[in-house]
Protein backbone atom coordinates (compact mmCIF):
# COMPACT_ATOMS: atom_id res chain seq x y z
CA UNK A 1 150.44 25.68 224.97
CA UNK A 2 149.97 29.57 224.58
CA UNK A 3 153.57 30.82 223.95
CA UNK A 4 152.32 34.44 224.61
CA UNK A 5 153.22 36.61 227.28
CA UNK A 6 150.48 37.81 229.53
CA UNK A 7 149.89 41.27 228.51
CA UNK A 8 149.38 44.44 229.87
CA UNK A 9 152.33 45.23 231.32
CA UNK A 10 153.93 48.42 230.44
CA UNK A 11 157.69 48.80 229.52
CA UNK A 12 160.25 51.27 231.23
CA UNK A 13 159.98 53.20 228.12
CA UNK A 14 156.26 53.41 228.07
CA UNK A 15 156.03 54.61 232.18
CA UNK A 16 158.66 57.10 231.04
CA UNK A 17 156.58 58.21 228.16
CA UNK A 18 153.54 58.61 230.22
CA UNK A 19 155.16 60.11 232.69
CA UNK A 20 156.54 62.71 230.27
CA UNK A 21 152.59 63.69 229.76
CA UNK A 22 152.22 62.53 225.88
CA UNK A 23 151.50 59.12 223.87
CA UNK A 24 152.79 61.07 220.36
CA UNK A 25 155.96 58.58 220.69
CA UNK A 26 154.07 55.35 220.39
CA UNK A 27 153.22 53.66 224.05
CA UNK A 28 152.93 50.16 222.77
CA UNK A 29 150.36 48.02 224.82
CA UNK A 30 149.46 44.59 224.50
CA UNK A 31 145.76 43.16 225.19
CA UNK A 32 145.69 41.14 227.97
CA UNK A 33 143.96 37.49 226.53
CA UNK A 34 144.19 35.72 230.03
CA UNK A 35 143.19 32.47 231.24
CA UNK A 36 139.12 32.33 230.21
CA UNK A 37 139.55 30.87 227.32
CA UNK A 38 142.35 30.23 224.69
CA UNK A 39 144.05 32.98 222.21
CA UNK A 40 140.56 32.87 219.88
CA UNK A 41 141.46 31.97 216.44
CA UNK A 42 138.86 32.39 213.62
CA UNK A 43 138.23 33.17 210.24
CA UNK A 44 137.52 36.64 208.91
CA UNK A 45 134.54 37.17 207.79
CA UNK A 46 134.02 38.99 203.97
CA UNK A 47 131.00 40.80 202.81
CA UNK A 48 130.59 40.62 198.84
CA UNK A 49 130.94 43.74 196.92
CA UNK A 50 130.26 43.80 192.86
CA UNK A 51 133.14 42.12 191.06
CA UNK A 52 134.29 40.85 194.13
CA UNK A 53 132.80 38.13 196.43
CA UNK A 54 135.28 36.52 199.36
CA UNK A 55 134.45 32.85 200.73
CA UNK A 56 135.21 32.22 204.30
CA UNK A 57 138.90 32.38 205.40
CA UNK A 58 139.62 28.70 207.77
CA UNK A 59 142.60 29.40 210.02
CA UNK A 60 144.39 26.50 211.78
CA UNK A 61 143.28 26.81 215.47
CA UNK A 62 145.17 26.17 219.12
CA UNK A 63 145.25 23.42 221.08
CA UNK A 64 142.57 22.58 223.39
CA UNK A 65 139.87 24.90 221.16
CA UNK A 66 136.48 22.76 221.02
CA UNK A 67 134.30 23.39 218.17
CA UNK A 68 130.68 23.07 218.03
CA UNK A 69 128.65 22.76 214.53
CA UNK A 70 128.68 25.63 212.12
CA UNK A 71 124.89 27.45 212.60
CA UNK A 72 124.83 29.60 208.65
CA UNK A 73 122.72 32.68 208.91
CA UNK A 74 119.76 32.79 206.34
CA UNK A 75 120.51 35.07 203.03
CA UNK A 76 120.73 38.77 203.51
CA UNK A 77 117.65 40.53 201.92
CA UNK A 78 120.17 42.38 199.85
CA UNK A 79 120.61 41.57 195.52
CA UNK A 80 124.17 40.45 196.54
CA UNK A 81 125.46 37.25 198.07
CA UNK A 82 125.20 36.54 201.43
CA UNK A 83 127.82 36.75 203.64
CA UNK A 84 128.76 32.63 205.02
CA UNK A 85 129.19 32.51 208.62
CA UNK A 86 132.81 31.58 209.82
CA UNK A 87 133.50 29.18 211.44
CA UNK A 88 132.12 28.84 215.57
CA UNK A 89 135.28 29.25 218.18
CA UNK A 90 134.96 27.92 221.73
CA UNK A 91 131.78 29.12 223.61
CA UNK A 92 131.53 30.91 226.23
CA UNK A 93 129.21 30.45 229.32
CA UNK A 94 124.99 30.56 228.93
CA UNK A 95 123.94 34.19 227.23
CA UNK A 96 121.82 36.38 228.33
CA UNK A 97 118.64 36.07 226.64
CA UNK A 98 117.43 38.67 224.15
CA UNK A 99 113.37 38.88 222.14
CA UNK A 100 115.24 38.32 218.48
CA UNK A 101 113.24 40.81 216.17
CA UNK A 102 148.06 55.62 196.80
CA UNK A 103 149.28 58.59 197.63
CA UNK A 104 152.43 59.50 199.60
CA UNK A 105 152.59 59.02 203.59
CA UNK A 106 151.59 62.37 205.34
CA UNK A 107 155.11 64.01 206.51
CA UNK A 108 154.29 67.63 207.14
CA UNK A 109 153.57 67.99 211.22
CA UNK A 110 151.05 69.23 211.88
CA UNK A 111 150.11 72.14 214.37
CA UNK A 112 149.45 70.75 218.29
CA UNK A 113 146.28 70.90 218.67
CA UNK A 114 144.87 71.55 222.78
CA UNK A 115 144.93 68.38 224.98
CA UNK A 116 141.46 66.32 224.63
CA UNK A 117 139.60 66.53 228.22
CA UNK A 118 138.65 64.15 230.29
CA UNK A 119 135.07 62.48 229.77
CA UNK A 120 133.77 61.58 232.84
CA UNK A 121 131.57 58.20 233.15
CA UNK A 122 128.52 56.59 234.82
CA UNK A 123 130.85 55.13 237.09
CA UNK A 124 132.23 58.06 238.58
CA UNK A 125 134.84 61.22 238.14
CA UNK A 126 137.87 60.67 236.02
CA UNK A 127 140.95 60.41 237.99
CA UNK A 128 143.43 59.68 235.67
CA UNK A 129 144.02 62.76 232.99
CA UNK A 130 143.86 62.13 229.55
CA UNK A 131 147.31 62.54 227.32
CA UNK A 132 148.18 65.66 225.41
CA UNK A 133 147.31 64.70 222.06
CA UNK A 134 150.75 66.15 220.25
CA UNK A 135 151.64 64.93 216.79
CA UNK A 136 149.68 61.22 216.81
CA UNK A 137 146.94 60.89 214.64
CA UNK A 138 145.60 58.39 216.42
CA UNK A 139 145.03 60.86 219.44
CA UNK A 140 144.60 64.16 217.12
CA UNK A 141 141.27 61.90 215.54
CA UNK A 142 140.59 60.15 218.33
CA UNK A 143 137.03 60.44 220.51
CA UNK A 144 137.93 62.02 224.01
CA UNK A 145 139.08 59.63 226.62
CA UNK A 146 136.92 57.67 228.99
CA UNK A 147 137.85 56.80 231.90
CA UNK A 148 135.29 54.64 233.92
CA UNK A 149 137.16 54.25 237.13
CA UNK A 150 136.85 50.74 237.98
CA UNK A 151 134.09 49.68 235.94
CA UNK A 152 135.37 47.40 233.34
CA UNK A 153 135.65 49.18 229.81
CA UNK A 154 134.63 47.23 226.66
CA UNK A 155 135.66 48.59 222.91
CA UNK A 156 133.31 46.65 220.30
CA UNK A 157 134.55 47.24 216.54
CA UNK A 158 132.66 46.30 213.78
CA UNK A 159 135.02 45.90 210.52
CA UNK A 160 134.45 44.86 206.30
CA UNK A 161 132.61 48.34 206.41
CA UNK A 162 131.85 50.08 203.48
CA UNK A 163 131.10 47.12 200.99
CA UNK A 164 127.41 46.99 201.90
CA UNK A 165 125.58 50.03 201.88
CA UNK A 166 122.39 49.15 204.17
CA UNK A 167 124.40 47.48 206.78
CA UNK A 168 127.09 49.84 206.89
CA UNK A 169 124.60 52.34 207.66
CA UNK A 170 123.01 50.25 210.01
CA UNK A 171 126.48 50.04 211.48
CA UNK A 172 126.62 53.81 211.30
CA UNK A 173 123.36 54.34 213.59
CA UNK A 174 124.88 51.97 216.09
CA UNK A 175 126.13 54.24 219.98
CA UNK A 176 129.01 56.23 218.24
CA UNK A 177 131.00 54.24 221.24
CA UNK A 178 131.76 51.43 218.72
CA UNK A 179 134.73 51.62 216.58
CA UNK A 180 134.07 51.32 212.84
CA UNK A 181 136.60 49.48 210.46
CA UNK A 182 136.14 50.66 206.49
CA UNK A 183 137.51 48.29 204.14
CA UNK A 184 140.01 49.47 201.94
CA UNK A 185 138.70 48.95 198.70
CA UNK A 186 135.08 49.72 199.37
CA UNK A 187 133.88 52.10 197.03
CA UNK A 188 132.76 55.54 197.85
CA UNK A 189 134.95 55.38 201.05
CA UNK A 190 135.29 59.60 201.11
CA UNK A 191 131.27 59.93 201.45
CA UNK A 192 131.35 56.54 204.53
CA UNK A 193 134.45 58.09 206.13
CA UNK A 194 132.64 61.89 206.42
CA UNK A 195 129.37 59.75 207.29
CA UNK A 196 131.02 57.84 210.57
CA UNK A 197 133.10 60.99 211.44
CA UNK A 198 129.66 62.64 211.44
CA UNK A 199 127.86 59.80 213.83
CA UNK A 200 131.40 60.22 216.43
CA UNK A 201 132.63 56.75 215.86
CA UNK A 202 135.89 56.30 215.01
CA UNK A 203 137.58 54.87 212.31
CA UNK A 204 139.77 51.97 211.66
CA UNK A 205 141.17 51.04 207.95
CA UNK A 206 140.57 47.53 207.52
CA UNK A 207 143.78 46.15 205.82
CA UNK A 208 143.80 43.48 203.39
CA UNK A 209 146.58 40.22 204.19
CA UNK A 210 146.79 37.31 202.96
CA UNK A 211 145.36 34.00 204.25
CA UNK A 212 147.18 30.84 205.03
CA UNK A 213 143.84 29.09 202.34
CA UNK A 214 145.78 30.19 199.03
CA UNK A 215 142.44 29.63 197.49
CA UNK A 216 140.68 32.42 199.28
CA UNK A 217 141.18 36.11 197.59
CA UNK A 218 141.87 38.76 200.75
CA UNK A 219 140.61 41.45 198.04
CA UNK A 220 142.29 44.14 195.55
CA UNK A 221 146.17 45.16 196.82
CA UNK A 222 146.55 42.93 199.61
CA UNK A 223 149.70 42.18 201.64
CA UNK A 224 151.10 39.35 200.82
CA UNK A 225 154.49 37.40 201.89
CA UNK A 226 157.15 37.26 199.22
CA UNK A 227 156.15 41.15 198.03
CA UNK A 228 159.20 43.24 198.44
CA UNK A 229 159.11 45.94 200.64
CA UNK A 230 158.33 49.09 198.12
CA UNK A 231 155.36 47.10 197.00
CA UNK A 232 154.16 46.46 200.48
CA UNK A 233 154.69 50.05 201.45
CA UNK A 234 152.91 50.78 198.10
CA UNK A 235 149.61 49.01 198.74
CA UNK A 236 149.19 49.90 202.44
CA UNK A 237 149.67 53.25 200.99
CA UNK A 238 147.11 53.00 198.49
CA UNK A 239 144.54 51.87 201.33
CA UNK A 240 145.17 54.77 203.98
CA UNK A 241 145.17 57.39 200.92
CA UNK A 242 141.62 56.59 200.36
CA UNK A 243 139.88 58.05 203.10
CA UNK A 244 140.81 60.24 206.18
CA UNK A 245 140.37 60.96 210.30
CA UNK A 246 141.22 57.38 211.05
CA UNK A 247 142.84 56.06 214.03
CA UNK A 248 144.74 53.40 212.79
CA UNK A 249 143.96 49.98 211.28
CA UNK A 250 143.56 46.52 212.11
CA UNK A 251 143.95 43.40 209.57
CA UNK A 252 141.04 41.49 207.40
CA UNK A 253 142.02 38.12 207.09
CA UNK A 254 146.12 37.60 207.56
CA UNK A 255 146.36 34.50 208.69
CA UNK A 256 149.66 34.12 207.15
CA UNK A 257 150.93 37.60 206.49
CA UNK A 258 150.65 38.42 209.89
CA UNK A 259 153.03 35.46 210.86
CA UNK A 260 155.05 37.09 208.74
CA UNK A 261 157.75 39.49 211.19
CA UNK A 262 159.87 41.14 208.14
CA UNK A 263 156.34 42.12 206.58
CA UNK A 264 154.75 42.96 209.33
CA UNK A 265 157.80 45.30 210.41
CA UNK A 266 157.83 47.10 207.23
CA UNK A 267 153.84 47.71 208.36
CA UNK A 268 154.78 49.00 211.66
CA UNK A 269 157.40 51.31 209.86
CA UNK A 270 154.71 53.29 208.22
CA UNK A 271 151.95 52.99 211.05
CA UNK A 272 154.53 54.51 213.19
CA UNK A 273 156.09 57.27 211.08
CA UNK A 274 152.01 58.12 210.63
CA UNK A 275 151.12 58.10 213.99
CA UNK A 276 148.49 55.24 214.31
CA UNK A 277 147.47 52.75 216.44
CA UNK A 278 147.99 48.78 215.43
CA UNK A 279 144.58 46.43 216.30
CA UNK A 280 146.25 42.75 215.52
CA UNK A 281 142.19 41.55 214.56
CA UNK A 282 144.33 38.15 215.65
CA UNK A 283 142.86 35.69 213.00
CA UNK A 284 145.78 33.19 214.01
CA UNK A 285 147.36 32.23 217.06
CA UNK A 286 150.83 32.44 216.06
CA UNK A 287 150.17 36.25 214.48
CA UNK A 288 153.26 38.59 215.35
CA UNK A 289 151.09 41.71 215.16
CA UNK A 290 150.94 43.09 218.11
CA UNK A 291 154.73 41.51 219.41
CA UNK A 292 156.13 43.81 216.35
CA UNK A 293 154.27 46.82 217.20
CA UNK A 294 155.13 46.63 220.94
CA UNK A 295 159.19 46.25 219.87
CA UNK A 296 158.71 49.16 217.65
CA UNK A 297 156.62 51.23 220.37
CA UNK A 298 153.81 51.60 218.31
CA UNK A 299 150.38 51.67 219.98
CA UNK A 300 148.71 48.90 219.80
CA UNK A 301 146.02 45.92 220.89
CA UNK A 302 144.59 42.74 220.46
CA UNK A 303 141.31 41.38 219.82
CA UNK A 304 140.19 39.26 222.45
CA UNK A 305 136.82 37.89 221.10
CA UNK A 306 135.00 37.98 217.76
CA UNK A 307 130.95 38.48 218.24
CA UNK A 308 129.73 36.66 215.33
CA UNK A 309 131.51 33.35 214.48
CA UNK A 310 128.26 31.67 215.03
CA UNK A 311 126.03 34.70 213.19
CA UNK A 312 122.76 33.79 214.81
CA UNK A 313 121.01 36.12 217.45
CA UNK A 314 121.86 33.20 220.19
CA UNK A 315 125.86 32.67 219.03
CA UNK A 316 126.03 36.64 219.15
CA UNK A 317 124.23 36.89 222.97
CA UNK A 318 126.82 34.11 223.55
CA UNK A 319 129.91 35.67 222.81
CA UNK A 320 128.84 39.02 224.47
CA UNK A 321 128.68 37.21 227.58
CA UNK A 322 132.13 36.09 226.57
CA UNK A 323 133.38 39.66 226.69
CA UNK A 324 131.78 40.86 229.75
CA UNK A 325 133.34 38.02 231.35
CA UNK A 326 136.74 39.11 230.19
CA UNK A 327 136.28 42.45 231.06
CA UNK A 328 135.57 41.58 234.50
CA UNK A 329 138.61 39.53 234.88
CA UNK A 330 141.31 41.81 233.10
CA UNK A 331 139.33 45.10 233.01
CA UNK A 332 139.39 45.57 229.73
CA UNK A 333 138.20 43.90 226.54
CA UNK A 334 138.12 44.13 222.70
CA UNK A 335 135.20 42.26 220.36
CA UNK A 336 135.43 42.27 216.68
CA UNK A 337 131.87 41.79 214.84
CA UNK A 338 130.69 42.28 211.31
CA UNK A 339 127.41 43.66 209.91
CA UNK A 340 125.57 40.63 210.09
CA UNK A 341 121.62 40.71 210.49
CA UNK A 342 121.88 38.99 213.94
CA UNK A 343 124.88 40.87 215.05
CA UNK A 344 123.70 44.03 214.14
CA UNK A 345 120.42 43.44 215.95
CA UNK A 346 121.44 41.98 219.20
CA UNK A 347 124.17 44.83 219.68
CA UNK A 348 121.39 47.49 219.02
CA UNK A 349 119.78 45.68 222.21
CA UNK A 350 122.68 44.96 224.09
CA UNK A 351 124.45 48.84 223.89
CA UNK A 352 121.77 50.80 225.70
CA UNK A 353 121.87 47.93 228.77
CA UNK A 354 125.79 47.38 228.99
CA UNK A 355 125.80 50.05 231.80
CA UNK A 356 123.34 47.82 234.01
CA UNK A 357 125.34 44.95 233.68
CA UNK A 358 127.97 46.98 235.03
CA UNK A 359 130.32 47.13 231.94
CA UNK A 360 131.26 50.44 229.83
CA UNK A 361 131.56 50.35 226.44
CA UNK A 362 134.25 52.88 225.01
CA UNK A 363 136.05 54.17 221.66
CA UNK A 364 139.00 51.98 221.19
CA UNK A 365 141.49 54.72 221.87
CA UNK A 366 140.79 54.92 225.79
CA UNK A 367 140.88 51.26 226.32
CA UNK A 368 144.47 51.32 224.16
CA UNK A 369 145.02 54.11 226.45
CA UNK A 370 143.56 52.46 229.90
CA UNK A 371 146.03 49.65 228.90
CA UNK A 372 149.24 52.20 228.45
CA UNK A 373 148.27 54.02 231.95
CA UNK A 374 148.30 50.16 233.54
């Protein structure tokens, strides 16, 4: 049984906040899953880095949740290990078929920038008026707002950026619509940051938790339970002093830290006092993300379906038909994908032609913000 309230639905607060013309005081939203399929639960995915090589994370999944057999992707031509493919989630109907081929937290305000305009879309003039950005970094670094009317608006991230060089620049080249999530501890994270800012994409810091599998390593200064609160504060810290222009951030792994409400308040604490946006990458049904974020009115979202559980060009066609078909219901969606070969190549395919199948793919600031305005 999903326990989860439908989401969507704005709180007195938020209408008032809207109202008031600015998002600077944290409009939380909540991503609306529906009825198409069950909360998705699945492992995050790791890409190896030197000194550093993450297995598979297996998260407990909901009721009703059928599972196929695991398809592995071949070896990536690369000298490092390949990435494993997680583990499949429930499939969605037939795919369209594609020809395969720490420093201290930022206190000093900053000046108010002018409000973003409105970008108008395929689908017709914008008729809702973007926020004024104010003091929120996640608006002041955000892409300006889309607002497709009533086609249904898509975001796609793509996260464990960074660790890879060829398919994080393959990532890069990707429409600068799709939201980029840089690992933490990637190295070289100034020169990817400036290189994604550069391409328009914007960025999410992939945060490190820790997995309900105690024998799978979430990577250098992750959040775990049991760490007191200065040492949480202290590694999140660490990861959002390493690079710069982001949005917000959205968990790797976390099956178990992001069950985990005391952590995962002290989290919100410093997402909020920053100004950011919360993506709950929702790795576990019973995750209190997004729940902790709304209560604290900080912005956030939840994934609705990850691309690439099956990494093969025919799991990733799959799942995109997943998403269009949520998009269509709810009018929005959210995807999570990683750089794999096959997701990397079907998406490069599938971008330019979203607009004929009558979806819009967007930064995933103006679907948070298509959620706030209801």
């Amino acid at each position: 049984m999903n326990r989860r309230p439908l989401a969507g639905l704005l709180t007195r607060r938020g209408l008032l906040a809207i109202a008031a013309g600015g998002f600077g005081s944290g409009v939380a939203t909540r991503q609306i899953l529906g009825t198409l399929m069950p909360p998705p639960v699945a492992p995050a995915m790791g890409i190896p880095m030197a000194g550093h090589v993450m297995p598979m994370e297996e998260e407990p999944l909901p009721h009703n949740v059928h599972l196929s057999a695991v398809q592995m992707e071949p070896p990536l031509p690369l000298p490092k290990p390949a990435p494993a493919a997680d583990a499949p989630m429930a499939r969605g109907p037939d795919p369209l078929i594609w020809a395969p081929s720490v420093p201290p937290p930022v206190t000093a305000a900053a000046p108010t920038p002018a409000p973003q305009p409105v970008v108008k879309s395929a689908a017709g003039p914008a008729s809702v008026p973007a926020a004024p950005i104010g003091q929120a970094a996640w608006l002041r670094n955000a892409r300006p707002f889309v607002d497709t009317g009533s086609t249904p608006a898509v975001a796609i991230v793509i996260d464990d950026l960074g660790l890879a060089a060829e398919y994080t620049r393959r990532t890069i080249a990707l429409d600068s619509a799709v939201t980029l999530a840089l690992m933490t501890y990637a190295s070289n994270l100034d020169d990817w940051s400036s290189a994604v800012r550069a391409a328009r994409h914007e960025i999410l810091v992939h945060v490190p938790m820790q997995p309900i599998n105690g024998k799978i390593d979430p990577g250098p200064n992750a959040l775990t339970v049991g760490l007191s609160d200065a040492e949480i504060l202290s590694r999140l810290r660490w990861g959002l002093g390493r690079l710069e222009g982001y949005i917000g951030i959205n968990n790797h792994m976390g099956s178990r830290f992001t069950q985990d409400r005391p952590g995962m308040t002290v989290v919100m604490g410093e997402v909020k006092q920053r100004g950011l946006l919360f993506l709950d990458s929702v790795t576990i049904g019973r995750t209190v993300g997004a729940a902790t974020a709304e209560a604290m009115h900080v912005p956030s979202a939840e994934r609705n379906v990850f691309l690439d559980d099956e990494a093969t060009v025919a799991g990733v066609a799959r799942q995109l038909a997943v998403v269009e078909q949520v998009a269509r219901k709810h009018g929005t969606a959210i995807a999570i994908g990683h750089p794999h070969p096959a997701t990397l190549e079907v998406l490069a395919q599938w971008l330019p032609r979203a607009e004929s199948h009558g979806i819009a793919v967007v930064p995933l600031t103006s679907v948070v913000r298509r959620q706030a305005m209801g």
